[in-house]
Every structure is written in structure tokens, then in C-alpha cells.
PDB file of N, CA and C in Angstrom:
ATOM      1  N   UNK A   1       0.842  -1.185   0.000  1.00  0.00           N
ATOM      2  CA  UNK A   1       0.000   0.000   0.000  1.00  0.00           C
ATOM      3  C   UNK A   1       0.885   1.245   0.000  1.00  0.00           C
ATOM      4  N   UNK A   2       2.238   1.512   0.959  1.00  0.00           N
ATOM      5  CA  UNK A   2       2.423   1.833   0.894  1.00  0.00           C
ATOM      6  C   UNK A   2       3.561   2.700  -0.828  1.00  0.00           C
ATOM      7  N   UNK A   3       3.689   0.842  -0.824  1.00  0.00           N
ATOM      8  CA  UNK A   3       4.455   1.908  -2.536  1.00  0.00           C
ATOM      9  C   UNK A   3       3.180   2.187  -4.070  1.00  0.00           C
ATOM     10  N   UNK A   4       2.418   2.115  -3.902  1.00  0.00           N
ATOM     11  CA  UNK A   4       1.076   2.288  -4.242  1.00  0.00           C
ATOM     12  C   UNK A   4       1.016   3.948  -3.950  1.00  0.00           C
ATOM     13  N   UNK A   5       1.111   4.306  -2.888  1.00  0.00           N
ATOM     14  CA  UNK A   5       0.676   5.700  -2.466  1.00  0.00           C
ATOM     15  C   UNK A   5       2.229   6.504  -2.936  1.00  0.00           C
ATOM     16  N   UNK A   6       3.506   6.007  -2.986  1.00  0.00           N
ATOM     17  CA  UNK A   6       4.707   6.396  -3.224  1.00  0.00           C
ATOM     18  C   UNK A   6       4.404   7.112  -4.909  1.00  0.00           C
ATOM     19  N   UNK A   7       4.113   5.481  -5.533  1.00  0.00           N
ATOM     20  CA  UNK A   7       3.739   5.730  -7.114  1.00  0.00           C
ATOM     21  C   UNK A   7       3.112   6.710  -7.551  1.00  0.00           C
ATOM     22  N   UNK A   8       1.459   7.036  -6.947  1.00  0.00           N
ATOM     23  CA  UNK A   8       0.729   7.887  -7.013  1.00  0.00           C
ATOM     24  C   UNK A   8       1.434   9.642  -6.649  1.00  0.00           C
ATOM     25  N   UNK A   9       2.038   9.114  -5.577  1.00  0.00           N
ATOM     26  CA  UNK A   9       2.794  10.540  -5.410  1.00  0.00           C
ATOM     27  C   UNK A   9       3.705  10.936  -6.302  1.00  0.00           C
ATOM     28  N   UNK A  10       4.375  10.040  -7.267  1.00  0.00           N
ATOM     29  CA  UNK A  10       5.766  10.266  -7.993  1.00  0.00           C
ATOM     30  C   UNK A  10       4.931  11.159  -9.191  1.00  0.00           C
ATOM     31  N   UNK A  11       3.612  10.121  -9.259  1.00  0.00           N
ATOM     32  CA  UNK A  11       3.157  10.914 -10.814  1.00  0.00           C
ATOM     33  C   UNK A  11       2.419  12.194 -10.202  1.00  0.00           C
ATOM     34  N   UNK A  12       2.201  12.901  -9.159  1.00  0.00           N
ATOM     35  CA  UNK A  12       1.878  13.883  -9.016  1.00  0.00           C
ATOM     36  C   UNK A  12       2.709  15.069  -9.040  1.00  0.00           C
ATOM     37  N   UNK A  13       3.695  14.825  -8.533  1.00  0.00           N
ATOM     38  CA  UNK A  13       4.653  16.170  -8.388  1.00  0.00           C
ATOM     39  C   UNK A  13       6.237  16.015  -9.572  1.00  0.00           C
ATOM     40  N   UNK A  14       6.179  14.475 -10.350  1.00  0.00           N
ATOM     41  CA  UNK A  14       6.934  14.544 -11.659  1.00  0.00           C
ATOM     42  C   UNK A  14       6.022  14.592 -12.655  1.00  0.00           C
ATOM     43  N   UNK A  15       6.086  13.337 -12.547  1.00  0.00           N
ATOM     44  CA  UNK A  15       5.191  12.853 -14.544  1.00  0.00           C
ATOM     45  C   UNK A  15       4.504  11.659 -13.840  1.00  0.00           C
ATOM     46  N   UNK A  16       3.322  11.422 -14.529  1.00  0.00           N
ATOM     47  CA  UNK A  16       2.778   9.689 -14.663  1.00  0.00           C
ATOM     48  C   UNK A  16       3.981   8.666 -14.945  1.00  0.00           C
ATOM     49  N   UNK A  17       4.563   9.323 -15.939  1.00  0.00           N
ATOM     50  CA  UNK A  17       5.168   8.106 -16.543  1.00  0.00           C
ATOM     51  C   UNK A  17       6.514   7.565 -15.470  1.00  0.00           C
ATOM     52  N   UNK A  18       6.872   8.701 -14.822  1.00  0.00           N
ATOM     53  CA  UNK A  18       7.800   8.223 -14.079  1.00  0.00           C
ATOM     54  C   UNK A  18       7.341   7.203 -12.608  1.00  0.00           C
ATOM     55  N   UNK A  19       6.126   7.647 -12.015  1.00  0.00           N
ATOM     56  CA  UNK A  19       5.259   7.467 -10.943  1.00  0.00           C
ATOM     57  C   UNK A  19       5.134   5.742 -11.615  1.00  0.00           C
ATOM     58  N   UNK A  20       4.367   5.317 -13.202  1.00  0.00           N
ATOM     59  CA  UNK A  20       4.173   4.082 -13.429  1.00  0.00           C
ATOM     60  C   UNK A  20       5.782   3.020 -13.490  1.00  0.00           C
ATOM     61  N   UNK A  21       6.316   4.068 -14.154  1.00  0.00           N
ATOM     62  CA  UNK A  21       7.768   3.249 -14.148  1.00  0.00           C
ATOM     63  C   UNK A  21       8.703   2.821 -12.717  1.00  0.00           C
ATOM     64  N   UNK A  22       8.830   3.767 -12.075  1.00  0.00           N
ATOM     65  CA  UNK A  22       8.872   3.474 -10.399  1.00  0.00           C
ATOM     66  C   UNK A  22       8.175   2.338  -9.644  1.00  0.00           C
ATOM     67  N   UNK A  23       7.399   2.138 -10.071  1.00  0.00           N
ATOM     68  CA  UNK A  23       6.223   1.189  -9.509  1.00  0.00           C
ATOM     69  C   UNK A  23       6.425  -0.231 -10.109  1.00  0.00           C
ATOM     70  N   UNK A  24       6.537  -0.126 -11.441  1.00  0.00           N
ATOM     71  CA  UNK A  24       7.536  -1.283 -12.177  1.00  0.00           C
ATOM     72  C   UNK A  24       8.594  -1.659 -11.700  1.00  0.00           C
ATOM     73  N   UNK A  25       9.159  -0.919 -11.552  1.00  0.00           N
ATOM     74  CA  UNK A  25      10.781  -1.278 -10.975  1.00  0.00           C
ATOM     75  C   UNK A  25      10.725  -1.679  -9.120  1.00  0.00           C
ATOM     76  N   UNK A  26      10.011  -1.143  -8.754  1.00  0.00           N
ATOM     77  CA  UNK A  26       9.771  -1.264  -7.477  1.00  0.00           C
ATOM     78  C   UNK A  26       8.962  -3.161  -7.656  1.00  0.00           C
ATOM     79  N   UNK A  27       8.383  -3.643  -8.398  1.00  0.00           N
ATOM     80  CA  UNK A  27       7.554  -4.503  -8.575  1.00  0.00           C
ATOM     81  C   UNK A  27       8.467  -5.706  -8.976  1.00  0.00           C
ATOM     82  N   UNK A  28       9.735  -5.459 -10.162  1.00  0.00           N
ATOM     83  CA  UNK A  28      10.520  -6.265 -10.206  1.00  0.00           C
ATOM     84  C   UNK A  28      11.492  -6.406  -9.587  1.00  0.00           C
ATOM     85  N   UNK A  29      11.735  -5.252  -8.699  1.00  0.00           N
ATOM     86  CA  UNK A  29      12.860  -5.446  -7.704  1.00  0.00           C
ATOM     87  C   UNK A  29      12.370  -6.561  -6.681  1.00  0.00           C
ATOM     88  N   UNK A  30      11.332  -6.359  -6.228  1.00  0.00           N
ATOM     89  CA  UNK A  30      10.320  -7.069  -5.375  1.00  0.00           C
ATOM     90  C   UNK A  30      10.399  -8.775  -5.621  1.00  0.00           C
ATOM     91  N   UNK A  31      10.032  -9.076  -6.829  1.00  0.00           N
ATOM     92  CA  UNK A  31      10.030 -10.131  -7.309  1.00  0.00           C
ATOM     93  C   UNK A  31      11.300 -11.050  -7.703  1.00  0.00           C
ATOM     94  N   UNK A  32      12.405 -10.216  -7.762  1.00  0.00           N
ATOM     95  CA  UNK A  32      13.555 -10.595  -8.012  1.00  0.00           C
ATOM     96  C   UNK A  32      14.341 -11.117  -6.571  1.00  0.00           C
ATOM     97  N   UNK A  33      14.020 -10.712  -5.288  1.00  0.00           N
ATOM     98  CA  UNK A  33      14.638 -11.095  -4.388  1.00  0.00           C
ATOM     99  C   UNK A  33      13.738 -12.287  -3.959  1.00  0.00           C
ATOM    100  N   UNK A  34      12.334 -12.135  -4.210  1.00  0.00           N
ATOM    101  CA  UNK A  34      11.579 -13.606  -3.983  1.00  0.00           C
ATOM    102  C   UNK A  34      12.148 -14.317  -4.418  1.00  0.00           C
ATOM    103  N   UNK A  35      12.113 -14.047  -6.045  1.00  0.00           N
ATOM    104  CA  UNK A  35      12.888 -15.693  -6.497  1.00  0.00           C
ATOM    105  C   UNK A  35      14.576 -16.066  -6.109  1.00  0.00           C
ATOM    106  N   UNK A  36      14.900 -14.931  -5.690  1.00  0.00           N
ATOM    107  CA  UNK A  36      16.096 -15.331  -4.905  1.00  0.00           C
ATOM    108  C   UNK A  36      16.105 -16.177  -3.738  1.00  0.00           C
ATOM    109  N   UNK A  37      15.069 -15.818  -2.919  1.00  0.00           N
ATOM    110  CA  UNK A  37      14.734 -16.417  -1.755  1.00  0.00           C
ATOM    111  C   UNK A  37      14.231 -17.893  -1.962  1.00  0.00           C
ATOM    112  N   UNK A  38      13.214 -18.027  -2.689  1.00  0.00           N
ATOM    113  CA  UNK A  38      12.881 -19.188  -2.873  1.00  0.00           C
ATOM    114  C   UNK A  38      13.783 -20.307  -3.488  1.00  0.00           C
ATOM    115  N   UNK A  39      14.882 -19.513  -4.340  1.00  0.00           N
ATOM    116  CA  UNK A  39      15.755 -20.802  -5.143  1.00  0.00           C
ATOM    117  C   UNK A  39      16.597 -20.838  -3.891  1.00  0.00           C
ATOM    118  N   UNK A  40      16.722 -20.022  -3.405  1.00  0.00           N
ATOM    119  CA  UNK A  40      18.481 -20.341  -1.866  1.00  0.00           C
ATOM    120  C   UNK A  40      17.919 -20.999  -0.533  1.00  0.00           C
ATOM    121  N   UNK A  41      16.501 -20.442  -0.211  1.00  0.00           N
ATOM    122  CA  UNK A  41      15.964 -20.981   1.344  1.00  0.00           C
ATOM    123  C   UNK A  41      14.646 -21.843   1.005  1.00  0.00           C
ATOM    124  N   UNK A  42      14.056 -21.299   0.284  1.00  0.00           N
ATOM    125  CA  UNK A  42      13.003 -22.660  -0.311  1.00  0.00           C
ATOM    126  C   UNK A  42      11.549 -21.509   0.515  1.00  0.00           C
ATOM    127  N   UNK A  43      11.497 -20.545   0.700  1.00  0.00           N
ATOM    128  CA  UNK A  43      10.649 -19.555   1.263  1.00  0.00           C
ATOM    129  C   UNK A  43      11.159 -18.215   1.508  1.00  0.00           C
ATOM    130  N   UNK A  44      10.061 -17.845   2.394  1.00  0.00           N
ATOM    131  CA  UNK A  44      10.119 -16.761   2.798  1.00  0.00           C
ATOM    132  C   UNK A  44      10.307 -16.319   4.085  1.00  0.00           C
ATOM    133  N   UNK A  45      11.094 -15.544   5.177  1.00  0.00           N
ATOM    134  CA  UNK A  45      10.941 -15.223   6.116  1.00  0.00           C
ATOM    135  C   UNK A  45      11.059 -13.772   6.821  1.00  0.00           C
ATOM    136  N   UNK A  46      10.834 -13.562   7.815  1.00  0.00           N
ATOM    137  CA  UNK A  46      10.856 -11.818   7.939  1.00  0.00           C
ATOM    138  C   UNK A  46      11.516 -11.103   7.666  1.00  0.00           C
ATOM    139  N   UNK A  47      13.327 -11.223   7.296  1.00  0.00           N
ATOM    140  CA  UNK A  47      14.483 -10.878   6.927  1.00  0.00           C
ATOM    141  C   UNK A  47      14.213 -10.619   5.310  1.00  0.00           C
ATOM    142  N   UNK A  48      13.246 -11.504   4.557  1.00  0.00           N
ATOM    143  CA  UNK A  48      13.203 -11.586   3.387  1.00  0.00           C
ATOM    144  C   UNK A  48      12.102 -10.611   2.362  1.00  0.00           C
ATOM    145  N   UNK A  49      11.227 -10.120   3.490  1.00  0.00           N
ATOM    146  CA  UNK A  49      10.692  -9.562   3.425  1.00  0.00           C
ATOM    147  C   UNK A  49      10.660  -7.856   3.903  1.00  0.00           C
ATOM    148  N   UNK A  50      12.010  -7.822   4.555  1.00  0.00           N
ATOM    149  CA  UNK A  50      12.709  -6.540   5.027  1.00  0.00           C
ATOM    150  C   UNK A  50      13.594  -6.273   3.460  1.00  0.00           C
ATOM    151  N   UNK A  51      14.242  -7.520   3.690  1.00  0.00           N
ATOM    152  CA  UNK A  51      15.283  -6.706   2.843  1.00  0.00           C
ATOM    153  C   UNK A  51      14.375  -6.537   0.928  1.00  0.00           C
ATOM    154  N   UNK A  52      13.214  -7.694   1.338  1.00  0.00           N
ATOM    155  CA  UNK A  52      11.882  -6.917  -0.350  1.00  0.00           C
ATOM    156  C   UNK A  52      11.670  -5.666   0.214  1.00  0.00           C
ATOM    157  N   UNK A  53      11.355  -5.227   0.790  1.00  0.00           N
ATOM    158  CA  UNK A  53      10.921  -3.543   0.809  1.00  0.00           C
ATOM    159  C   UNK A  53      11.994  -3.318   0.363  1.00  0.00           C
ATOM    160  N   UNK A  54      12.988  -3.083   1.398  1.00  0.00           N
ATOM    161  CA  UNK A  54      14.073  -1.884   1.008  1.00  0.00           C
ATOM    162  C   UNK A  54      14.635  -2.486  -0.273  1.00  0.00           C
ATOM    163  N   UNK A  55      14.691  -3.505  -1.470  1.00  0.00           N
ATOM    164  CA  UNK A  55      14.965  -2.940  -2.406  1.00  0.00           C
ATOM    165  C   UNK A  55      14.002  -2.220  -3.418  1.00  0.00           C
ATOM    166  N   UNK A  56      13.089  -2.987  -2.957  1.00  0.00           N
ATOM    167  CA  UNK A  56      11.784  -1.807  -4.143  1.00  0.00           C
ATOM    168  C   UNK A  56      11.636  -0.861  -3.583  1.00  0.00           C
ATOM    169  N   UNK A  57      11.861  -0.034  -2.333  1.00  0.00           N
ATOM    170  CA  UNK A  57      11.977   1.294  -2.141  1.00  0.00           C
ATOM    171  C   UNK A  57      12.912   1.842  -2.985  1.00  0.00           C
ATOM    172  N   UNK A  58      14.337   1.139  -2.794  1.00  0.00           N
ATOM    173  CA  UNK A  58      15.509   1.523  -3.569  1.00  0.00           C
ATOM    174  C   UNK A  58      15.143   1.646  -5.474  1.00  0.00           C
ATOM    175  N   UNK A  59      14.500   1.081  -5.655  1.00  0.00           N
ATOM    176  CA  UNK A  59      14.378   0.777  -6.959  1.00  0.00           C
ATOM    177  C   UNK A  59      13.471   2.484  -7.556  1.00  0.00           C
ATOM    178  N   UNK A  60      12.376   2.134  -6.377  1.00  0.00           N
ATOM    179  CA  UNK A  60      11.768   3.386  -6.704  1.00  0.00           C
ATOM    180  C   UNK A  60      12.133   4.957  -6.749  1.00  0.00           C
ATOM    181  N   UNK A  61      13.061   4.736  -5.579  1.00  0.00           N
ATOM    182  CA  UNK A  61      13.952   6.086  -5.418  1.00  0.00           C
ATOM    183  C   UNK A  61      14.943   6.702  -6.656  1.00  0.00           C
ATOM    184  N   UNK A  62      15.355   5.206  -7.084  1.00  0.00           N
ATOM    185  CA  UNK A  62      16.163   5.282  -8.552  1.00  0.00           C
ATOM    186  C   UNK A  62      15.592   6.274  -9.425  1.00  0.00           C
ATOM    187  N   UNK A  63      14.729   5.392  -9.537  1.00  0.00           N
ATOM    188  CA  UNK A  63      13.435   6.075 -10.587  1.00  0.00           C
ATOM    189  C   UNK A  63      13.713   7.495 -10.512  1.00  0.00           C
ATOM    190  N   UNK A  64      12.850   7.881  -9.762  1.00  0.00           N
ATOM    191  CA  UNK A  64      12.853   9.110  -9.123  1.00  0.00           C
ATOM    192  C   UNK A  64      13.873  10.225  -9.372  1.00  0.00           C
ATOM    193  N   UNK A  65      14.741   9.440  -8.943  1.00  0.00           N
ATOM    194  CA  UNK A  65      16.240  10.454  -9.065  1.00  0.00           C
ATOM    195  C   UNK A  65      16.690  10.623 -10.401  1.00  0.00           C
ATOM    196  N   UNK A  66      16.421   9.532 -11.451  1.00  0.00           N
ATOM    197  CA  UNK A  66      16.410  10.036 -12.731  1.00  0.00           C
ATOM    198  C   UNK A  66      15.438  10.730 -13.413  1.00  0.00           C
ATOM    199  N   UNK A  67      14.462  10.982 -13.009  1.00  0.00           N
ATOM    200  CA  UNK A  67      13.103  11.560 -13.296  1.00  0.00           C
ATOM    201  C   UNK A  67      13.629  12.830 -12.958  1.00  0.00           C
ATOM    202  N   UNK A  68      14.212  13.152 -11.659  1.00  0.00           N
ATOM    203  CA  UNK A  68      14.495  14.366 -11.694  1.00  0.00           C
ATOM    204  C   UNK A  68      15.609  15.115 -12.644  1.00  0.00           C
ATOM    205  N   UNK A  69      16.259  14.145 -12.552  1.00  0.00           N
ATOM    206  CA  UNK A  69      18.157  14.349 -13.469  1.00  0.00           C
ATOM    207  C   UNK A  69      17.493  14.259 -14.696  1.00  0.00           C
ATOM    208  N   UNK A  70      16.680  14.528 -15.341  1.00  0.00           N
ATOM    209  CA  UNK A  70      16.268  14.779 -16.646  1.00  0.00           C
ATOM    210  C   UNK A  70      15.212  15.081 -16.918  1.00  0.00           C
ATOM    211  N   UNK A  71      14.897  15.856 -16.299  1.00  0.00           N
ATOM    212  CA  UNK A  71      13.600  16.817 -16.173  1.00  0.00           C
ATOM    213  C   UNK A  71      14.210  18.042 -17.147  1.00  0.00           C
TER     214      UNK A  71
END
């Protein structure tokens, strides 16, 4: 929810397009440490799910920071 409301905010005060692309990247960052998790521990656990936020935060922030750097 919360990167939902991040997204929505990106396309308000940049562009849509950056707000949807952020959200993408935030989505495959997300998904990319699952399947990390699942091929190395065979699940999921609270550590795994700390360190999924903070990279789709990271991912999104990316975004962001190039959204601005080429504005």
C-alpha cells in the first residue's frame, strides 16, 4: 500500500510516466529477491521480506532520481 501511495505521489509532483515506471521497478525489484529467496531458502521469512521492501523502495527512489536528473 504503501508503494502504491509512493507511485501515485511520484506521478503527481513529476510525470505519470515516471510514478508508473517506479512502480515497475519497485515490482521487479520485489520479485527478483523472492525468487532469490525461494531458489536459496526454499521460502520466505521476515528478513526476506525486510530486505523486499528496502529494495523496491531503492528501486523506486532510482526512478525518481532520474526523473528528476532529466527533467
Amino acid at each position: 500500500i504503501g508503494g502504491l501511495f509512493a507511485g501515485i505521489g511520484g506521478s503527481v509532483v513529476l510525470s505519470p510516466e515516471a510514478g508508473v515506471l517506479a512502480l515497475v521497478a519497485g515490482g521487479l525489484a520485489l520479485a527478483m529477491v523472492r525468487a532469490l529467496a525461494m531458489r536459496k531458502i526454499g521460502g520466505q521469512t521476515g528478513d526476506v521480506c525486510g530486505a523486499g521492501q528496502v529494495m523496491a523502495e531503492t528501486a523506486m527512489l532510482a526512478v525518481y532520481a532520474a526523473a528528476v536528473a532529466f527533467r
